[in-house]
PDB file of N, CA and C in Angstrom:
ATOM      1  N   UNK A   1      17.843 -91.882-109.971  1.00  0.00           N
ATOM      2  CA  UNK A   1      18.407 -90.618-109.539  1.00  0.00           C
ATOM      3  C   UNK A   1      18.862 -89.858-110.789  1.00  0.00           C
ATOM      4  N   UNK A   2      18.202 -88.605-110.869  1.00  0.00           N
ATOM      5  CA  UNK A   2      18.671 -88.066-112.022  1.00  0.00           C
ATOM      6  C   UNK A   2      20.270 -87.308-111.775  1.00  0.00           C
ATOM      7  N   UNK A   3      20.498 -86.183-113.002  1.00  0.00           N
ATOM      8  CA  UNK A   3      21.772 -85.853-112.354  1.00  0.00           C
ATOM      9  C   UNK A   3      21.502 -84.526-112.146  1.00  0.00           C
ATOM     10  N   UNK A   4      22.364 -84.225-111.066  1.00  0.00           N
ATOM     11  CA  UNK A   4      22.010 -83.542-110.085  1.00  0.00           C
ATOM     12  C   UNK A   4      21.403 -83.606-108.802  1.00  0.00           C
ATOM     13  N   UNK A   5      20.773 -84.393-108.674  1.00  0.00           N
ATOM     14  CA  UNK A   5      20.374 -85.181-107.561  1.00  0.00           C
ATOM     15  C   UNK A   5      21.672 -85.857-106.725  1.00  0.00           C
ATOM     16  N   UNK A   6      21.879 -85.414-104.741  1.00  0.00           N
ATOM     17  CA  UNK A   6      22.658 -85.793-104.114  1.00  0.00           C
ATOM     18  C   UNK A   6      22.113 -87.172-103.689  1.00  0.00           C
ATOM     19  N   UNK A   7      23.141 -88.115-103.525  1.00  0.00           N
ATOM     20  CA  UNK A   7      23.127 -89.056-103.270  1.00  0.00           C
ATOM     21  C   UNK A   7      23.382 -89.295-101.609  1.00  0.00           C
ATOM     22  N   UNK A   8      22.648 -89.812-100.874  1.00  0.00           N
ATOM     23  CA  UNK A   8      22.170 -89.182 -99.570  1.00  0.00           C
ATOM     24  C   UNK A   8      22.179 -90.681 -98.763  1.00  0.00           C
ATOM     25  N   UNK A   9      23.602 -91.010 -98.278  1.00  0.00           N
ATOM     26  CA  UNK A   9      23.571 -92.326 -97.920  1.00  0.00           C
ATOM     27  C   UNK A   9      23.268 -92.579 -96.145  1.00  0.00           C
ATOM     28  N   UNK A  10      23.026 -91.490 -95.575  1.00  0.00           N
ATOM     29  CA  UNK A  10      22.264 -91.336 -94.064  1.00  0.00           C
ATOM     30  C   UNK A  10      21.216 -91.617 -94.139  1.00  0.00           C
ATOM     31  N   UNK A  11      20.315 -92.374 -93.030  1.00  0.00           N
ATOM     32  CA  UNK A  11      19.125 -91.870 -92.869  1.00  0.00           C
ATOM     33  C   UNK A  11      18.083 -90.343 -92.243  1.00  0.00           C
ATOM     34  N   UNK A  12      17.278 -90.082 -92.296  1.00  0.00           N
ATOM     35  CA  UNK A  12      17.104 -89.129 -91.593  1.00  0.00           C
ATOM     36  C   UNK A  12      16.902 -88.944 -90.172  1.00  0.00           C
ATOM     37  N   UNK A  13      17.365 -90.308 -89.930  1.00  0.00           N
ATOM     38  CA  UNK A  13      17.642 -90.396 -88.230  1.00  0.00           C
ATOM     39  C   UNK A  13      18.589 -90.257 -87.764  1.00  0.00           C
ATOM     40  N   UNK A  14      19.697 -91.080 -88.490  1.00  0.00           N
ATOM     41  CA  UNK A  14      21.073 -90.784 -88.153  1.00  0.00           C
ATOM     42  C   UNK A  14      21.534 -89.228 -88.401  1.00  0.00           C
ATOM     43  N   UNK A  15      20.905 -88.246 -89.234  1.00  0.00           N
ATOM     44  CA  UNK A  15      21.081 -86.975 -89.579  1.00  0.00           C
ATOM     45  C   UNK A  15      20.686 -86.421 -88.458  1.00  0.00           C
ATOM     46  N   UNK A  16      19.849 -86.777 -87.839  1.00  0.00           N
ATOM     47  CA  UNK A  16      18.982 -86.033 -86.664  1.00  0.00           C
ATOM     48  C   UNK A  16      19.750 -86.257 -85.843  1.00  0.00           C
ATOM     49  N   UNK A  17      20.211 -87.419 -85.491  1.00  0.00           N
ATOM     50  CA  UNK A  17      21.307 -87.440 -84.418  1.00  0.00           C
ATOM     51  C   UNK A  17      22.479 -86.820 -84.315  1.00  0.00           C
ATOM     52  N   UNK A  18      22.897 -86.684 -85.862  1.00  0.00           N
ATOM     53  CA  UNK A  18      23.847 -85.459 -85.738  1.00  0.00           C
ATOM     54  C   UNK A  18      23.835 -84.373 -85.539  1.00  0.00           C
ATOM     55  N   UNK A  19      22.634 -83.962 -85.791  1.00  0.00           N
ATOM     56  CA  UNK A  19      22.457 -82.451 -85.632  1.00  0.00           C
ATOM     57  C   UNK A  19      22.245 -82.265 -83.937  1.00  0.00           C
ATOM     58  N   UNK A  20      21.856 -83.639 -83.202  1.00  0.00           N
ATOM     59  CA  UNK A  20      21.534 -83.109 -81.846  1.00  0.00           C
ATOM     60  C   UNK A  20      23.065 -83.613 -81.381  1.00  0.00           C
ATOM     61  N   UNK A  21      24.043 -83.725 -82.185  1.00  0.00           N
ATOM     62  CA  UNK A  21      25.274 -84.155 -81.347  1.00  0.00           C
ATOM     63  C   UNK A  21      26.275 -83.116 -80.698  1.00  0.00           C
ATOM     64  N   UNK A  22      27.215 -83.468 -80.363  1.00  0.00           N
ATOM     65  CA  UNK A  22      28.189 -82.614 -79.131  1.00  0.00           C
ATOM     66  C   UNK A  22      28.987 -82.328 -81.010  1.00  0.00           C
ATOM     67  N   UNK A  23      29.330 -83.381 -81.504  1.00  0.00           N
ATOM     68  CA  UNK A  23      30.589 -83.055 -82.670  1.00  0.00           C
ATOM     69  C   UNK A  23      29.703 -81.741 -83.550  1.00  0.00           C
ATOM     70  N   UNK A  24      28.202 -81.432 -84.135  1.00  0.00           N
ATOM     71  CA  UNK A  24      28.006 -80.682 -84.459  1.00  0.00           C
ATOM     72  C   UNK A  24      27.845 -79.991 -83.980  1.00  0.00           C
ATOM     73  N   UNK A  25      27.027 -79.740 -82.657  1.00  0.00           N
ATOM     74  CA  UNK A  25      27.663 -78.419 -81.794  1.00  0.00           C
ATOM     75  C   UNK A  25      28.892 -77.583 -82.093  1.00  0.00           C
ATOM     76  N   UNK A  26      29.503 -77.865 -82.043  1.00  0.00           N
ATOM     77  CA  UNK A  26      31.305 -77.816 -81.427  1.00  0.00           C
ATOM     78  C   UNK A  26      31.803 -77.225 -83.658  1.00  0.00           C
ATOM     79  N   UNK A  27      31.412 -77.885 -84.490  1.00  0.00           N
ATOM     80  CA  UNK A  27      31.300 -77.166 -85.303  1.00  0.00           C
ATOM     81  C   UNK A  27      30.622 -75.931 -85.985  1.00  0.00           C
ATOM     82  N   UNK A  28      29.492 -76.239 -85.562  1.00  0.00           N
ATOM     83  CA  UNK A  28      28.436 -74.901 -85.703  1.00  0.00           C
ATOM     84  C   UNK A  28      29.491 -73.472 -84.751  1.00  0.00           C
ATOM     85  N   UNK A  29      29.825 -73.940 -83.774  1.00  0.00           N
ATOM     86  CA  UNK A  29      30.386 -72.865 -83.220  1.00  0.00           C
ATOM     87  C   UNK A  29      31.968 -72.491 -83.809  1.00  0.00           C
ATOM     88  N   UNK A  30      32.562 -73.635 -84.323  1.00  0.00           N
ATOM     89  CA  UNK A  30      33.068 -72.732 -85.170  1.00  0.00           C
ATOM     90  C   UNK A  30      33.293 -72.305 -86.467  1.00  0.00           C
ATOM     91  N   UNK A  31      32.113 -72.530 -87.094  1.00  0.00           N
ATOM     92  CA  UNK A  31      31.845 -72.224 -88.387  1.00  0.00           C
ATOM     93  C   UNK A  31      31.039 -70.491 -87.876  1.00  0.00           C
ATOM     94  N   UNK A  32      30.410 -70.237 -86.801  1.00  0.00           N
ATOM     95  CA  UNK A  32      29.801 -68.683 -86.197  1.00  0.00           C
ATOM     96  C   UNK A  32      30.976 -68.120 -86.150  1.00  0.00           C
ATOM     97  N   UNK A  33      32.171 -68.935 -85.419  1.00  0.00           N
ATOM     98  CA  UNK A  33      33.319 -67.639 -85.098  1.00  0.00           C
ATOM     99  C   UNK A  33      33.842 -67.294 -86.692  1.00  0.00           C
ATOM    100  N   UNK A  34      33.891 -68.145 -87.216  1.00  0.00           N
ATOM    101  CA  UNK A  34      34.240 -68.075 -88.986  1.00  0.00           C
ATOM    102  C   UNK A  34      33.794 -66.757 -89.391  1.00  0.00           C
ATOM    103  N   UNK A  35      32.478 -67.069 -89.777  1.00  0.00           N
ATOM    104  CA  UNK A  35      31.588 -65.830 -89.790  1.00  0.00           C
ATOM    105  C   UNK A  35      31.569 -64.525 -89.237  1.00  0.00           C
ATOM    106  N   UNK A  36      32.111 -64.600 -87.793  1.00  0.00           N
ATOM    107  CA  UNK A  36      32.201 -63.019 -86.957  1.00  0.00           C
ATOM    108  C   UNK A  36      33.943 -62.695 -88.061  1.00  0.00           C
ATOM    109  N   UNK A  37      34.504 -63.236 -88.278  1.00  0.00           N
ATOM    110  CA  UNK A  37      35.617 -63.024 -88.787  1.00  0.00           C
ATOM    111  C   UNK A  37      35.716 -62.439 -90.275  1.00  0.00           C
ATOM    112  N   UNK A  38      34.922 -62.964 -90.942  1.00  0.00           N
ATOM    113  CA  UNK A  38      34.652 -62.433 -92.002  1.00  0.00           C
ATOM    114  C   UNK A  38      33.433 -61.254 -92.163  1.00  0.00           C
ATOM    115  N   UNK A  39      32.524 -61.034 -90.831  1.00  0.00           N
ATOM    116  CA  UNK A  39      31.969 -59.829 -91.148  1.00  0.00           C
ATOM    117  C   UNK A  39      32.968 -58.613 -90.378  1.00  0.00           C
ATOM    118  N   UNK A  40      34.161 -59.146 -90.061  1.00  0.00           N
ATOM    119  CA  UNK A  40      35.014 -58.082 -89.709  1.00  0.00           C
ATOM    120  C   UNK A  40      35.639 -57.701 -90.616  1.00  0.00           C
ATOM    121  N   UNK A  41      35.773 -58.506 -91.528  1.00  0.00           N
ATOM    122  CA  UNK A  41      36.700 -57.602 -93.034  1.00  0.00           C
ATOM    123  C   UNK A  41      36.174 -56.912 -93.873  1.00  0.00           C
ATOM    124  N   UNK A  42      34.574 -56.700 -93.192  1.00  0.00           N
ATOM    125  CA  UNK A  42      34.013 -55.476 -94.561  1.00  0.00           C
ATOM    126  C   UNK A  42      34.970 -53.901 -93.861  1.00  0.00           C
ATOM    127  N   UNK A  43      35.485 -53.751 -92.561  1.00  0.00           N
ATOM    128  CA  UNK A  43      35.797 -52.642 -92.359  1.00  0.00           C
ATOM    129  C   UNK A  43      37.484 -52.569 -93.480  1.00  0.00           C
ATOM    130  N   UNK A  44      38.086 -53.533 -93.786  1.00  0.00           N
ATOM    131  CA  UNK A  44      39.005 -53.638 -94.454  1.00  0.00           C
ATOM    132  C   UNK A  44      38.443 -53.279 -95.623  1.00  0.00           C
ATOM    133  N   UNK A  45      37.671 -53.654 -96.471  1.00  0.00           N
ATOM    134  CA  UNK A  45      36.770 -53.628 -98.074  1.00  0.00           C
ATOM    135  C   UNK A  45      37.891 -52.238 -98.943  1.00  0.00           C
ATOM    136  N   UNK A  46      38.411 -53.162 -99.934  1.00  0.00           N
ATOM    137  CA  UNK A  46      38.715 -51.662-100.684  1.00  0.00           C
ATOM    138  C   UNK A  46      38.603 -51.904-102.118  1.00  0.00           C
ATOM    139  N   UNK A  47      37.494 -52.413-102.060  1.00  0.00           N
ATOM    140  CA  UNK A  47      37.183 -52.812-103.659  1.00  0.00           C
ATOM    141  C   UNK A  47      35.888 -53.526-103.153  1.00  0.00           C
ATOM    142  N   UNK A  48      34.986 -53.565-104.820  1.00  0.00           N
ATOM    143  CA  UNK A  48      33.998 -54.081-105.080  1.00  0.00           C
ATOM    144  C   UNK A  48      34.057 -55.914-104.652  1.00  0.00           C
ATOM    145  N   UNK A  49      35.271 -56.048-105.566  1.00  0.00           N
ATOM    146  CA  UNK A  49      35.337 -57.200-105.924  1.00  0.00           C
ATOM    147  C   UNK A  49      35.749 -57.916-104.436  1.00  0.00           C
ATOM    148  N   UNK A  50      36.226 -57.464-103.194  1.00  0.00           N
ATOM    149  CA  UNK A  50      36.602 -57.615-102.131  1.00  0.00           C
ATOM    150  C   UNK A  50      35.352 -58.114-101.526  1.00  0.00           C
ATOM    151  N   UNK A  51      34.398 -56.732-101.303  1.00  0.00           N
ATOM    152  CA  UNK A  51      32.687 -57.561-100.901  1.00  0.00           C
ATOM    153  C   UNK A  51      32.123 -58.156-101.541  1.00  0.00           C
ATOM    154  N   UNK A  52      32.440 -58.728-102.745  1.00  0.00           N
ATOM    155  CA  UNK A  52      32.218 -60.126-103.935  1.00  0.00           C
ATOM    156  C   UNK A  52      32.616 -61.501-102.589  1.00  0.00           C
ATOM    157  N   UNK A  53      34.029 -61.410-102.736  1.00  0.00           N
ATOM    158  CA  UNK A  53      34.908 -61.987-101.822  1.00  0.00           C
ATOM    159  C   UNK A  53      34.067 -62.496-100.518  1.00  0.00           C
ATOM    160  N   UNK A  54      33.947 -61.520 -99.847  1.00  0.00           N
ATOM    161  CA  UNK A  54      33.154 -62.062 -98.555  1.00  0.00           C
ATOM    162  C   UNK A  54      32.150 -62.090 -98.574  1.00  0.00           C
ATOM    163  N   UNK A  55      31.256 -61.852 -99.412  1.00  0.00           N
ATOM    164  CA  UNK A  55      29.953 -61.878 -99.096  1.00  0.00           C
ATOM    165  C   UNK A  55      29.918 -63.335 -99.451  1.00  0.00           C
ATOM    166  N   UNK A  56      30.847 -64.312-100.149  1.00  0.00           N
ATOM    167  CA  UNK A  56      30.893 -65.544-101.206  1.00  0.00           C
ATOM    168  C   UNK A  56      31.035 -66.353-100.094  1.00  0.00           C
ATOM    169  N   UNK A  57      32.216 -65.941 -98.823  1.00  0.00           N
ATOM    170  CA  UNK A  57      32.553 -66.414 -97.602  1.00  0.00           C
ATOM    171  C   UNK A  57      31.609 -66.746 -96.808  1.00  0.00           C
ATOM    172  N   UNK A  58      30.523 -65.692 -96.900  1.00  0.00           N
ATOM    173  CA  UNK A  58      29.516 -65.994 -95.579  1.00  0.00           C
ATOM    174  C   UNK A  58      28.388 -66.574 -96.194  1.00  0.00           C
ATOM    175  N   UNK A  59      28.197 -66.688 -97.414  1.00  0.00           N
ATOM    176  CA  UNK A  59      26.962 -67.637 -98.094  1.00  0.00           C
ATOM    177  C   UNK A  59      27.719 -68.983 -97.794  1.00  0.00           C
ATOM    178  N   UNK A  60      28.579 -69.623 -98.357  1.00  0.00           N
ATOM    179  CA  UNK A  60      29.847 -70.885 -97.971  1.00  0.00           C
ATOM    180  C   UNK A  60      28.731 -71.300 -96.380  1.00  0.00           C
ATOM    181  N   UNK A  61      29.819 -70.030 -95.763  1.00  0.00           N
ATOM    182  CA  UNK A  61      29.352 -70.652 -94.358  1.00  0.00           C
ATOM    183  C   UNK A  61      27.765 -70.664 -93.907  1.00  0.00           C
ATOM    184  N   UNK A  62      26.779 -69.846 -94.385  1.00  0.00           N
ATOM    185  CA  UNK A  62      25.693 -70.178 -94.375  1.00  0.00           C
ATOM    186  C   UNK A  62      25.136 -71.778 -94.426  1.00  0.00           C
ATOM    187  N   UNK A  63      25.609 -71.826 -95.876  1.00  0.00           N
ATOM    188  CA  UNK A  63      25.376 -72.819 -96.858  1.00  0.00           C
ATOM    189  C   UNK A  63      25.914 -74.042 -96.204  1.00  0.00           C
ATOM    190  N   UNK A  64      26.968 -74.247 -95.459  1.00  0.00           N
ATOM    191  CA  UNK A  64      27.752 -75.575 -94.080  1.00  0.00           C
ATOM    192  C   UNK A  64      26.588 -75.316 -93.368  1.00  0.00           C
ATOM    193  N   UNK A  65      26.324 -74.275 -92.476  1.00  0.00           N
ATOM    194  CA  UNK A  65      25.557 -74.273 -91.376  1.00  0.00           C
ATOM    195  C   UNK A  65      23.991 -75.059 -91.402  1.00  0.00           C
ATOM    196  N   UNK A  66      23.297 -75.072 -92.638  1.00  0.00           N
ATOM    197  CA  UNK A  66      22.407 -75.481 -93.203  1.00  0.00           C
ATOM    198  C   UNK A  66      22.055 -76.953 -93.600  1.00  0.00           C
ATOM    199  N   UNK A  67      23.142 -77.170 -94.515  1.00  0.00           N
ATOM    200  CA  UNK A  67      23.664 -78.456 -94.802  1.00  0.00           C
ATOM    201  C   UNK A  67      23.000 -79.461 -93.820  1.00  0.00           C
ATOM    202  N   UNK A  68      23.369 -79.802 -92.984  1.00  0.00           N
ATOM    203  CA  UNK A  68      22.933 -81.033 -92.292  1.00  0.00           C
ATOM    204  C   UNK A  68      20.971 -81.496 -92.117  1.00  0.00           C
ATOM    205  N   UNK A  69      20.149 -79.886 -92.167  1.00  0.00           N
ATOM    206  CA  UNK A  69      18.869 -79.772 -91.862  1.00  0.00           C
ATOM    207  C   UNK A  69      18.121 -80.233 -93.533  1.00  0.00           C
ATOM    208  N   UNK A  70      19.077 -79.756 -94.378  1.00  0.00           N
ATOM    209  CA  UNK A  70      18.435 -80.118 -95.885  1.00  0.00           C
ATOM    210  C   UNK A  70      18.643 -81.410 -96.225  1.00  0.00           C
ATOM    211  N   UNK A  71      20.052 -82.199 -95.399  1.00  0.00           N
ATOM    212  CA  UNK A  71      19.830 -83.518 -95.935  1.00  0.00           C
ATOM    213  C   UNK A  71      19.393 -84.180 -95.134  1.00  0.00           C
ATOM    214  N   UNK A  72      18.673 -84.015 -93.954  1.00  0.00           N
ATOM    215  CA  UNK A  72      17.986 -84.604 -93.223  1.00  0.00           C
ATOM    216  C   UNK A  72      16.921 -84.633 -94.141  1.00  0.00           C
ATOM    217  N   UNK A  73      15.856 -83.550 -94.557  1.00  0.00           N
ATOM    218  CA  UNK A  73      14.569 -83.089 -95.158  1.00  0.00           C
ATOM    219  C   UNK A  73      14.926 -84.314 -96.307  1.00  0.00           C
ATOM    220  N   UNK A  74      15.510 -83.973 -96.982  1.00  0.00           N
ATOM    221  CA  UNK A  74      15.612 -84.575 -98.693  1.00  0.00           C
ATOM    222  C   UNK A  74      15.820 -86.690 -98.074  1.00  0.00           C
ATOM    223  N   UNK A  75      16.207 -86.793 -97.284  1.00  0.00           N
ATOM    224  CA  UNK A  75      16.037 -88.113 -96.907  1.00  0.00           C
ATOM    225  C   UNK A  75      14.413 -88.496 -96.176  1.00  0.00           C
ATOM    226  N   UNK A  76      14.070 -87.834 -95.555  1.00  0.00           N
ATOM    227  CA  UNK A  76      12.801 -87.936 -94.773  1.00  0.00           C
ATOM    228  C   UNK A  76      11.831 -87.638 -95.615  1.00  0.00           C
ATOM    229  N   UNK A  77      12.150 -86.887 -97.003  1.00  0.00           N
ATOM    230  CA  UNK A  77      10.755 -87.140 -98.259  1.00  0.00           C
ATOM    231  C   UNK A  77      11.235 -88.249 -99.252  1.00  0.00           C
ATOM    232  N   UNK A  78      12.437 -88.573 -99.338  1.00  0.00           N
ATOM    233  CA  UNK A  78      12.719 -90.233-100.029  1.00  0.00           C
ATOM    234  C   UNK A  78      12.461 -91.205 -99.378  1.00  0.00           C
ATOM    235  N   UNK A  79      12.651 -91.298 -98.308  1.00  0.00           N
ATOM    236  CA  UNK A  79      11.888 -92.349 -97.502  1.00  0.00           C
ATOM    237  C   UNK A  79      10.886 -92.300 -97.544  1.00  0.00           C
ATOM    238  N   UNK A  80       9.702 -91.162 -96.825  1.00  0.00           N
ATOM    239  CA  UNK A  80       8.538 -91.378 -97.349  1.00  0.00           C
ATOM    240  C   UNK A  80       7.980 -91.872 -98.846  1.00  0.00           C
ATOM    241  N   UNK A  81       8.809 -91.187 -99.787  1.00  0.00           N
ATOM    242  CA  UNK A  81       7.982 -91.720-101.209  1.00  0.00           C
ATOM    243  C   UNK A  81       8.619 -93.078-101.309  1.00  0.00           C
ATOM    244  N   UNK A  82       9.874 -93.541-100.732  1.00  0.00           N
ATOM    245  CA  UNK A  82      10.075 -95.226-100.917  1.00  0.00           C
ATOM    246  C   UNK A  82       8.890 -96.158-100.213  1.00  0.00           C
ATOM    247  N   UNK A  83       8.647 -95.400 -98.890  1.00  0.00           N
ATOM    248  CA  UNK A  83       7.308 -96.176 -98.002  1.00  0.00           C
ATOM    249  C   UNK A  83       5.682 -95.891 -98.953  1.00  0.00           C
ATOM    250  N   UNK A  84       5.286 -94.697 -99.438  1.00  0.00           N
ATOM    251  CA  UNK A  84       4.349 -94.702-100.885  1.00  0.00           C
ATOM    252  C   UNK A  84       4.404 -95.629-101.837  1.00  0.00           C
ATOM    253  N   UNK A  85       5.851 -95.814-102.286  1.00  0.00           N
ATOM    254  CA  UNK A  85       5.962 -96.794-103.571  1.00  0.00           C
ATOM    255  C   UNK A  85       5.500 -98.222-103.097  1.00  0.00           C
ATOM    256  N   UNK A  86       6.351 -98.499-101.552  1.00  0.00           N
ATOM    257  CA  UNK A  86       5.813 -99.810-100.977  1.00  0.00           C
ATOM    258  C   UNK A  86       5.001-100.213-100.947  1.00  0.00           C
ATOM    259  N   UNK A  87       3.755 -99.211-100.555  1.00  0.00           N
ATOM    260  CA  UNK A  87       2.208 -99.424-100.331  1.00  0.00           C
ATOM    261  C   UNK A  87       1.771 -99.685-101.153  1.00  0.00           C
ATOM    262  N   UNK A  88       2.035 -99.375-102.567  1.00  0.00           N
ATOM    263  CA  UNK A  88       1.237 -99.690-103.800  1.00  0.00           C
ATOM    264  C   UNK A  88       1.092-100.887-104.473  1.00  0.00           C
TER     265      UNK A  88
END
């Protein structure tokens, strides 16, 4: 593992199961209300550096919302290349 490389101690099954679970549900929804909250403070905005601010907020929460589907992926192509290396 070089550096930079996450260290990814799920499988991509157990990831999958989370993503089809009630506990991520139940976060996804409120990581959305997060989001409706912070696209309500562009009507507040009184500075540049303010929509710096939130726009930083809703990449964050993008970036959670996402999270679980990329480390599913990044486990389900290490496994495969561990099952490649096997074969050889």
């Amino acid at each position: 593992m070089s550096e930079g490389d996450i260290e990814i101690k799920s499988t991509a099954n157990q990831l999958k199961e989370f993503m089809d679970s009630l506990i991520w549900e139940d976060l996804r929804t409120e990581l959305k209300v997060w989001k409706k909250i912070v696209d309500s403070e562009y009507d507040e905005v009184d500075s540049l550096l303010n929509v710096g601010k939130i726009q930083g907020r809703k990449e964050a929460i993008d970036y959670f919302l996402e999270l679980p589907r990329v480390l599913r992926e990044t486990a389900k192509e290490r496994q495969d290349e561990s099952r490649r290396d096997e074969a050889k």
